[in-house]
N, C-alpha and C. Protein backbone atom coordinates (compact mmCIF):
# COMPACT_ATOMS: atom_id res chain seq x y z
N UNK A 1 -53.29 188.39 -2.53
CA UNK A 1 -52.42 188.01 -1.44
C UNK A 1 -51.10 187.53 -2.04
N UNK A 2 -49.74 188.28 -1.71
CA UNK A 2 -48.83 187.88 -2.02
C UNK A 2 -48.02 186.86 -1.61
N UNK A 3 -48.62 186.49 -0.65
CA UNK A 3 -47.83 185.28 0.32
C UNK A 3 -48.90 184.05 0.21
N UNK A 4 -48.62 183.03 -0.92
CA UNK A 4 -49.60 182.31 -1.23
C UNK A 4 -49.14 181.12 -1.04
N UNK A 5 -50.04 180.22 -0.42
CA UNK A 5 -49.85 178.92 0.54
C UNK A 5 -50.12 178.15 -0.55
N UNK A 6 -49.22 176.86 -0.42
CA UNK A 6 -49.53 175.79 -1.57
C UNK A 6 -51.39 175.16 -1.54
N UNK A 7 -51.53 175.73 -2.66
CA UNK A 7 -53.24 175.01 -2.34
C UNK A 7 -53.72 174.01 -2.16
N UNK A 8 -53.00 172.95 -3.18
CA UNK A 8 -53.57 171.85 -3.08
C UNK A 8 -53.13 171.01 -1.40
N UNK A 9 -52.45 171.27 -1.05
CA UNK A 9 -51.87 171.12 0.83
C UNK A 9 -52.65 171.71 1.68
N UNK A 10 -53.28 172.53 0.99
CA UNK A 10 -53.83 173.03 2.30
C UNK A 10 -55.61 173.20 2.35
N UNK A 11 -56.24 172.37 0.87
CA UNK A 11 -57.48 171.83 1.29
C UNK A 11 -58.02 171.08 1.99
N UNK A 12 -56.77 170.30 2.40
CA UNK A 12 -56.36 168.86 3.23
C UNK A 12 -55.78 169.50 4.51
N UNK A 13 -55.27 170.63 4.61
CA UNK A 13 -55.13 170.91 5.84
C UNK A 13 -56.07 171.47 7.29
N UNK A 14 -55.28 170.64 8.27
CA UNK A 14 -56.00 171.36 9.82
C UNK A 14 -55.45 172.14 10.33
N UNK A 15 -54.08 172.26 9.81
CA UNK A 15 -53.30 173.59 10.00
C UNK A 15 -52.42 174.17 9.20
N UNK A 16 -52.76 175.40 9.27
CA UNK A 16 -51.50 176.35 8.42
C UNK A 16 -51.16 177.36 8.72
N UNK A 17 -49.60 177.22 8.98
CA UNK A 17 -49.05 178.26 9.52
C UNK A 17 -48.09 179.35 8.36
N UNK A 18 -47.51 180.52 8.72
CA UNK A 18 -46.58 181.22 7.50
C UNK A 18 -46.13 182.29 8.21
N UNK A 19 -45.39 182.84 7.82
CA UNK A 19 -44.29 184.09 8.10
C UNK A 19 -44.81 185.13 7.78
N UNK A 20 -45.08 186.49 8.48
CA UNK A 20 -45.70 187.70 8.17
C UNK A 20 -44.81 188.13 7.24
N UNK A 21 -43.58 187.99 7.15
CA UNK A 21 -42.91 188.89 5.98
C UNK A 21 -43.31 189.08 5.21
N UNK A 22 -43.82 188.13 3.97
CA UNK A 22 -44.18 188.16 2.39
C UNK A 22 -46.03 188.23 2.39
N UNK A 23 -46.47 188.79 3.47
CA UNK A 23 -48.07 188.92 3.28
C UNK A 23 -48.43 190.64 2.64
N UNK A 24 -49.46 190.41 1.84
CA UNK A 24 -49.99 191.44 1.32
C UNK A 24 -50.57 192.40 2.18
N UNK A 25 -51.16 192.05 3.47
CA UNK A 25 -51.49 192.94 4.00
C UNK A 25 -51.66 192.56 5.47
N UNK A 26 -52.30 193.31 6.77
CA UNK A 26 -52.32 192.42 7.69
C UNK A 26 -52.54 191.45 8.12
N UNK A 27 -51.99 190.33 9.37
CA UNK A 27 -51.90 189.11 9.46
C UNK A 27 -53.06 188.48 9.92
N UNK A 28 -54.22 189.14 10.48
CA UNK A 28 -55.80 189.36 10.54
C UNK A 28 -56.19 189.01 9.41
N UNK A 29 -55.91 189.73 8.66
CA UNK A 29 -56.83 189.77 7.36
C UNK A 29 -56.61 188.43 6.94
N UNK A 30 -55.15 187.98 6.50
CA UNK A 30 -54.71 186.79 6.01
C UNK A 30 -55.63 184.97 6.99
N UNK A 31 -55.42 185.67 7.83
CA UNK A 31 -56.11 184.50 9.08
C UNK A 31 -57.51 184.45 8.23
N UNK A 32 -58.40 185.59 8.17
CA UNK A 32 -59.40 185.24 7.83
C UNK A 32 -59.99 184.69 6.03
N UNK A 33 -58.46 185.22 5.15
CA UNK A 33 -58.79 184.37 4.29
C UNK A 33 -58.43 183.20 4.15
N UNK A 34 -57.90 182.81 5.09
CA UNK A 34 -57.56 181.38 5.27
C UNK A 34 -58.37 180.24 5.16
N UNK A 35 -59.64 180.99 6.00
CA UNK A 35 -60.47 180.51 6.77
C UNK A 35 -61.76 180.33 5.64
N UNK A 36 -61.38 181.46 4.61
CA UNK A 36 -62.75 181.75 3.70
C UNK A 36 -62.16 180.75 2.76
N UNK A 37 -60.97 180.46 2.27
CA UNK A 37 -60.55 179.69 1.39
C UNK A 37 -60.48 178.42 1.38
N UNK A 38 -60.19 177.98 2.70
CA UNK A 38 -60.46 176.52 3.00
C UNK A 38 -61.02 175.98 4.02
N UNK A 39 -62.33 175.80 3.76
CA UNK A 39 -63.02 175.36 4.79
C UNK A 39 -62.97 174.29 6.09
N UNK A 40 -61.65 173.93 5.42
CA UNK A 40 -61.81 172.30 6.27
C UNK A 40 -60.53 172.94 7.83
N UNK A 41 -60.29 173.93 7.14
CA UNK A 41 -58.62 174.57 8.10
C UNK A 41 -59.25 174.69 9.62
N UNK A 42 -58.55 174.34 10.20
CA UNK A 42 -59.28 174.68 12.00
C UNK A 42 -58.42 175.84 12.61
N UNK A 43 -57.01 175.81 12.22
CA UNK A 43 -55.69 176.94 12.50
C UNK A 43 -55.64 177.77 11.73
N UNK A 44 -54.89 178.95 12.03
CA UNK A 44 -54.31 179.54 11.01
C UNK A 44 -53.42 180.73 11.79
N UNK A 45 -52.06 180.29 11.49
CA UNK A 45 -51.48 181.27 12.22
C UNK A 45 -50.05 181.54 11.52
N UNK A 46 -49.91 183.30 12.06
CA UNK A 46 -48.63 183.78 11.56
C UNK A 46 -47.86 184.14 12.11
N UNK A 47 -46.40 183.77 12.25
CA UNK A 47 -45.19 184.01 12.89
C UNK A 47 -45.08 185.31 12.71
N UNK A 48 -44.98 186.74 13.65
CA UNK A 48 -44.28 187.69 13.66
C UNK A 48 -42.79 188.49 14.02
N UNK A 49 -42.12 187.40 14.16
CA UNK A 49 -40.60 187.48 14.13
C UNK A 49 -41.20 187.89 16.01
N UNK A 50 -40.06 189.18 15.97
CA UNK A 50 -40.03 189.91 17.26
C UNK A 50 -41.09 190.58 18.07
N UNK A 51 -42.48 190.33 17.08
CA UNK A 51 -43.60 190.27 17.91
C UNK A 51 -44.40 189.33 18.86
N UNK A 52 -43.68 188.16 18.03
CA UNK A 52 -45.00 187.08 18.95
C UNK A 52 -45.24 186.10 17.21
N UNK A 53 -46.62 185.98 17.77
CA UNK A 53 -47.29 184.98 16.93
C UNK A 53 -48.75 185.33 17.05
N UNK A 54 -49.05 185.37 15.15
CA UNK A 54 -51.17 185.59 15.86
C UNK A 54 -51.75 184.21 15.26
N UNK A 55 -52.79 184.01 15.68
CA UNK A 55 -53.37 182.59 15.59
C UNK A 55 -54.57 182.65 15.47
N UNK A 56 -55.56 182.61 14.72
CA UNK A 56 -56.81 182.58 14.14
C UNK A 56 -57.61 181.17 14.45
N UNK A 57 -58.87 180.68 15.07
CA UNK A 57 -59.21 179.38 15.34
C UNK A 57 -60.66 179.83 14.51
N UNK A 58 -61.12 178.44 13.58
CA UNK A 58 -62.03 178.35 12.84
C UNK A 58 -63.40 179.25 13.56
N UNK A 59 -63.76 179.16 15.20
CA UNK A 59 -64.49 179.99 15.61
C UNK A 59 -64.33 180.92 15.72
N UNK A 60 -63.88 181.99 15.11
CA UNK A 60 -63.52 183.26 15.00
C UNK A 60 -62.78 183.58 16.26
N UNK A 61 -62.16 182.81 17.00
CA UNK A 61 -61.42 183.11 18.25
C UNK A 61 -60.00 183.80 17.64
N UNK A 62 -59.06 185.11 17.51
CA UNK A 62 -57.74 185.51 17.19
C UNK A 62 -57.29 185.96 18.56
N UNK A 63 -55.90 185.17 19.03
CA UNK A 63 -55.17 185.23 19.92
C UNK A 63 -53.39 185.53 19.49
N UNK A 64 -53.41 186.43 20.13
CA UNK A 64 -51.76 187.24 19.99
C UNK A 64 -51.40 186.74 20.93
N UNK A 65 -50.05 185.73 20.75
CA UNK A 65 -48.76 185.76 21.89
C UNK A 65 -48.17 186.59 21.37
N UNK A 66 -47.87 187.82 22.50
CA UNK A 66 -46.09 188.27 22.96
C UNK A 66 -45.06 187.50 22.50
N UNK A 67 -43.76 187.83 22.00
CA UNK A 67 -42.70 187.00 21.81
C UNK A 67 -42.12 187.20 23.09
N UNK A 68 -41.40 186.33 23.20
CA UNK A 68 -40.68 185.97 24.55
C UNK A 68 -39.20 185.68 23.99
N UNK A 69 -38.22 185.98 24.86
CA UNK A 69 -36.65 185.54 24.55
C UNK A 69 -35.91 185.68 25.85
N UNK A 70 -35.69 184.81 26.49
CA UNK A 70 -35.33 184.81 28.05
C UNK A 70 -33.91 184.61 27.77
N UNK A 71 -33.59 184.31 26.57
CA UNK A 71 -31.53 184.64 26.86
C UNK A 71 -31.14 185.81 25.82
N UNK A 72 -31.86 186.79 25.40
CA UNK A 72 -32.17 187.66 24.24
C UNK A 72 -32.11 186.70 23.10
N UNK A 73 -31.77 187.71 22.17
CA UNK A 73 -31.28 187.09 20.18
C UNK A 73 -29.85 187.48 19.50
N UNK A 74 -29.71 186.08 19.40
CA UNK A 74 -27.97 185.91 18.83
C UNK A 74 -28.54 185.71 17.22
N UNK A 75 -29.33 184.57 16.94
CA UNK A 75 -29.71 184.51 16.01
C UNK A 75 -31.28 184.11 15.55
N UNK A 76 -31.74 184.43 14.78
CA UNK A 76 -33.13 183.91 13.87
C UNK A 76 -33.19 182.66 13.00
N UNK A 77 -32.30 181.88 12.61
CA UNK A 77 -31.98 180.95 12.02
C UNK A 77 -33.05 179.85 12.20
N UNK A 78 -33.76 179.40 11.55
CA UNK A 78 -35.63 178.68 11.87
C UNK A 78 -35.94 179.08 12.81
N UNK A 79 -36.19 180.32 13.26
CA UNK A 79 -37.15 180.52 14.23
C UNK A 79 -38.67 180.15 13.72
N UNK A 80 -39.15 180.16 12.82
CA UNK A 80 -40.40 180.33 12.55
C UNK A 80 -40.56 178.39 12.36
N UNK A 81 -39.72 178.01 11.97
CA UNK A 81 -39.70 176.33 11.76
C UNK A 81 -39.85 175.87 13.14
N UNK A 82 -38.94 176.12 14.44
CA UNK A 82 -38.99 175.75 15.66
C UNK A 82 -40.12 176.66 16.05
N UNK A 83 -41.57 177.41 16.00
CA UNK A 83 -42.05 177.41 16.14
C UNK A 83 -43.47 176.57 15.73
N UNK A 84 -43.44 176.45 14.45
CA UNK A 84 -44.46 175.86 13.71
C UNK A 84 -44.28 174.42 14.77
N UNK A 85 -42.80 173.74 14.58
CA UNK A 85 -42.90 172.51 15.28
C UNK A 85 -43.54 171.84 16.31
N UNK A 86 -42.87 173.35 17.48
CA UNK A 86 -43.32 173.66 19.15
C UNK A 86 -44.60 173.40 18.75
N UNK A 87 -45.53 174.54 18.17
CA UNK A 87 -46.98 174.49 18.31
C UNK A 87 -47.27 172.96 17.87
N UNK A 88 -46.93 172.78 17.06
CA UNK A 88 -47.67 171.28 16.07
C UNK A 88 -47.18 170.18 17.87
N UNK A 89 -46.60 170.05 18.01
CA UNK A 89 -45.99 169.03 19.56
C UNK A 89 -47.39 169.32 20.65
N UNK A 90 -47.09 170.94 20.79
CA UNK A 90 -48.22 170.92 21.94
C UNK A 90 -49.53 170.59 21.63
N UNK A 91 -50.03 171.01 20.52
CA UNK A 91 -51.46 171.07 19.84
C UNK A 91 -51.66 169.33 19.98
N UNK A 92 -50.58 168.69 19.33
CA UNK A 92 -51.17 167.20 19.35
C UNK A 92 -51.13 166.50 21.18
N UNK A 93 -50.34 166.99 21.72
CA UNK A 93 -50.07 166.72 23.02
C UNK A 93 -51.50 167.25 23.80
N UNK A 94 -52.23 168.32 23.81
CA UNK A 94 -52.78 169.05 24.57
C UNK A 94 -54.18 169.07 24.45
N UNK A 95 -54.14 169.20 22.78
CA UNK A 95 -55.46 169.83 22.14
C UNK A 95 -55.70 171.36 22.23
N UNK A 96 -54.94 172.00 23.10
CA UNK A 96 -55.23 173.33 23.19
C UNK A 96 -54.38 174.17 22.42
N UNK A 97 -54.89 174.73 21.26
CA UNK A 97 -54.18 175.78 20.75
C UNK A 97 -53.50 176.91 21.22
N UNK A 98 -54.46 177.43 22.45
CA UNK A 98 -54.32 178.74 23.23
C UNK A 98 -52.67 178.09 24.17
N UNK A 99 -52.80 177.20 24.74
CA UNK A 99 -51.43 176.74 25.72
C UNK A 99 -50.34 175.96 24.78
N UNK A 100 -50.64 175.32 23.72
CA UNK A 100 -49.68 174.82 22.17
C UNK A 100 -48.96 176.34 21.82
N UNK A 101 -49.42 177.43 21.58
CA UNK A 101 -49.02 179.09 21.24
C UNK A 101 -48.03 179.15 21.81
N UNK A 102 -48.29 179.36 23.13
CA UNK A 102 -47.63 180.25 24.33
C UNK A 102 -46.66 179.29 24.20
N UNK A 103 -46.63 177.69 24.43
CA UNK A 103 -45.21 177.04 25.00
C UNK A 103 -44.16 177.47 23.05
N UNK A 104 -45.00 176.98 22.12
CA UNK A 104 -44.33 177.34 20.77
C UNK A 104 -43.28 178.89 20.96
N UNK A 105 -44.15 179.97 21.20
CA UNK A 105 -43.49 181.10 21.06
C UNK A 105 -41.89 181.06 22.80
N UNK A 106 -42.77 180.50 23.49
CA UNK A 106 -41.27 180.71 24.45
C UNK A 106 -40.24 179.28 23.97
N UNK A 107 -40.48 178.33 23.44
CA UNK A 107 -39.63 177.72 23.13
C UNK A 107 -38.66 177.98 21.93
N UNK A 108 -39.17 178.55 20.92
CA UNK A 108 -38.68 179.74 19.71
C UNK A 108 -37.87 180.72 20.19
N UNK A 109 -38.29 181.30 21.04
CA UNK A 109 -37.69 182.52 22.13
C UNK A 109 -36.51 181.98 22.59
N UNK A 110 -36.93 180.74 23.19
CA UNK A 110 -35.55 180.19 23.86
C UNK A 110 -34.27 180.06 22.56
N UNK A 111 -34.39 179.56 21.78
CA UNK A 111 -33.80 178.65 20.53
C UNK A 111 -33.00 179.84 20.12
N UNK A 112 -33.80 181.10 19.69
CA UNK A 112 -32.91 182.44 19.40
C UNK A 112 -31.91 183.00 20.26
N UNK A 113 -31.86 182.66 21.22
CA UNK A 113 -30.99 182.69 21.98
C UNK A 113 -29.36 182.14 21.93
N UNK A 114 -29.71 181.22 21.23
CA UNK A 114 -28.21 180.40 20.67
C UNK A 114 -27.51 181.01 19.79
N UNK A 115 -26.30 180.96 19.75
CA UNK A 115 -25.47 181.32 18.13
C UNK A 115 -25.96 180.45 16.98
N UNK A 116 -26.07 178.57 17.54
CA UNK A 116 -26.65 178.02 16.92
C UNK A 116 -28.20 177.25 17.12
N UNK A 117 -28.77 178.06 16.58
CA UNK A 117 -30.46 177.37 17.37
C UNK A 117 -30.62 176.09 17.16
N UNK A 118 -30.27 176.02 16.01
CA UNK A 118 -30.79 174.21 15.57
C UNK A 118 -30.25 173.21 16.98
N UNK A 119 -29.10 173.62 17.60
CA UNK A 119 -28.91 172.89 18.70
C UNK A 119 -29.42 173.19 19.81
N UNK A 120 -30.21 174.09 20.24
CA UNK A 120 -30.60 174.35 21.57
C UNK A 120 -32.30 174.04 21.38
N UNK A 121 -32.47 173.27 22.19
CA UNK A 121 -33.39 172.51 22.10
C UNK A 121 -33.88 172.16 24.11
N UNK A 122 -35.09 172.25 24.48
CA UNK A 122 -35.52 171.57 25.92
C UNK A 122 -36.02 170.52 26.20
N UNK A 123 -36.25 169.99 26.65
CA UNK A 123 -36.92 168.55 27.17
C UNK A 123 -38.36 169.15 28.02
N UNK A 124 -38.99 168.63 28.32
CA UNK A 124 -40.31 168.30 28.36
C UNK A 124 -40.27 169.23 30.22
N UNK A 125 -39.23 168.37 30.66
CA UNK A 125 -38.96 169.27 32.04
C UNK A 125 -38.52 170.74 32.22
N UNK A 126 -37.47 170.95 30.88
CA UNK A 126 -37.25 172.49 30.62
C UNK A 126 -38.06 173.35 30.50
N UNK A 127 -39.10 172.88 29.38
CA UNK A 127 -39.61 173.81 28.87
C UNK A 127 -40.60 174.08 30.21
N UNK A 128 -41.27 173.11 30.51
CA UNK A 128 -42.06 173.61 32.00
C UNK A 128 -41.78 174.28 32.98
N UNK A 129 -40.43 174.09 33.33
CA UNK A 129 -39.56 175.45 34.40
C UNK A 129 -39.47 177.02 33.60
N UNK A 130 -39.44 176.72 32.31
CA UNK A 130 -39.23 177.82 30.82
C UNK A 130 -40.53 178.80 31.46
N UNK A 131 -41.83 178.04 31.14
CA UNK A 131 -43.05 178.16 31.12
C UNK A 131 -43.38 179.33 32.56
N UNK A 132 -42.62 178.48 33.41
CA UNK A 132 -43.22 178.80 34.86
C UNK A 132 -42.72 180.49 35.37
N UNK A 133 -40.86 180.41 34.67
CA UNK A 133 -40.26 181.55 35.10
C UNK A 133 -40.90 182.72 33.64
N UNK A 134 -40.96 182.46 32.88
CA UNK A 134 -40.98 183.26 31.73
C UNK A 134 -43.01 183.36 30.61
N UNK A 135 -43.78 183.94 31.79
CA UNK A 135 -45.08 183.67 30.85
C UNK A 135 -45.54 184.32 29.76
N UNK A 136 -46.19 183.47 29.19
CA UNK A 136 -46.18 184.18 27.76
C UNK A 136 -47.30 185.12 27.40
N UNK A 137 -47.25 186.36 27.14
CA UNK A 137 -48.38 187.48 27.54
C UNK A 137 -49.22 187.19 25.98
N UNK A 138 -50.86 187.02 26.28
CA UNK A 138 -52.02 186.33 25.48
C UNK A 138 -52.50 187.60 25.43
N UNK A 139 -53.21 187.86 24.44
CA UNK A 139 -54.51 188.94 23.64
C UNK A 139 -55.39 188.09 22.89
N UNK A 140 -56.95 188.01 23.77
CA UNK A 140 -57.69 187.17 22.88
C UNK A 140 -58.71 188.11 21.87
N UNK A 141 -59.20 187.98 20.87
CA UNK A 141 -59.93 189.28 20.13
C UNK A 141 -60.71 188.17 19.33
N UNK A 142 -61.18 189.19 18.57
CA UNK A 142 -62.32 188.17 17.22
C UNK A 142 -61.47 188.76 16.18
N UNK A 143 -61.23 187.60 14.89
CA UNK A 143 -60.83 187.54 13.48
C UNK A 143 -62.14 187.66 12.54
N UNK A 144 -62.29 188.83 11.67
CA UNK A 144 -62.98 189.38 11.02
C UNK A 144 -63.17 189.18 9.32
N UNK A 145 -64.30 188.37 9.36
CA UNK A 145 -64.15 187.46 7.89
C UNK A 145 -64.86 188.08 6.75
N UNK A 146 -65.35 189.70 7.74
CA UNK A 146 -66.28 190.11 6.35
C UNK A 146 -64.62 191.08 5.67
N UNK A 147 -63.49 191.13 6.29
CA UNK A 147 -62.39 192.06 6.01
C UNK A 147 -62.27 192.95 5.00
């Protein structure tokens, strides 16, 4: 695997997220060595730029969000950082990974939208009107650990 996660961070981790760019092979596959490598991981998910996001849960649950961009893309500039964030906010807010995804990827969506993302940012009321006009299309499947 060419896209190799700091180890010692992530024996200790409950989540880990990374960028499909620099992976050796599909983002499936990677989910499930995630999963074989560190036992203690409950997440595991990879940003696909203009696809979405896939997300692997320790029960072999793999769920694809759709990317979403409700003002199109000016720029990419941390998209994948203002995602990791989004999710990490909802996940601790919610507990639900599956509804933490969806608000992460349309709030990312939103952010690309800016010339400058780092400033466009929603409040708690935004993102819920975000949510309501703009839903975020889910694929639930099984992540495959014999790969």
């Amino acid at each position: 695997m060419r896209a190799e996660v700091s180890g010692a961070a992530c024996h200790i981790a409950d989540i880990v997220f990374c960028s499909h760019e620099r992976l050796a092979g599909p983002p499936e596959q990677w989910v499930a060595s995630v999963f074989e490598r560190y036992p203690g991981c409950a997440i595991a998910a990879a940003g696909l730029g203009g696809r979405g996001c896939l997300m692997g849960l320790r029960d072999g649950t793999l769920v694809k969000a759709a990317a979403v961009a409700p003002r199109g893309v000016l720029s990419t500039a941390g998209a994948g950082d203002a995602l990791f964030a989004s999710f990490l906010h909802g996940w601790l807010a919610t507990r639900n990974p599956v509804t933490a995804l969806k608000e992460a990827v349309l709030h990312a969506g939103w952010k690309v939208g800016d010339t400058f993302p780092s400033t466009a940012s929603l409040t708690e009321e935004e993102q819920a009107r975000l949510c309501e006009r703009h839903p975020v299309t889910t694929y639930l499947d099984r992540w495959d650990s014999t790969g």
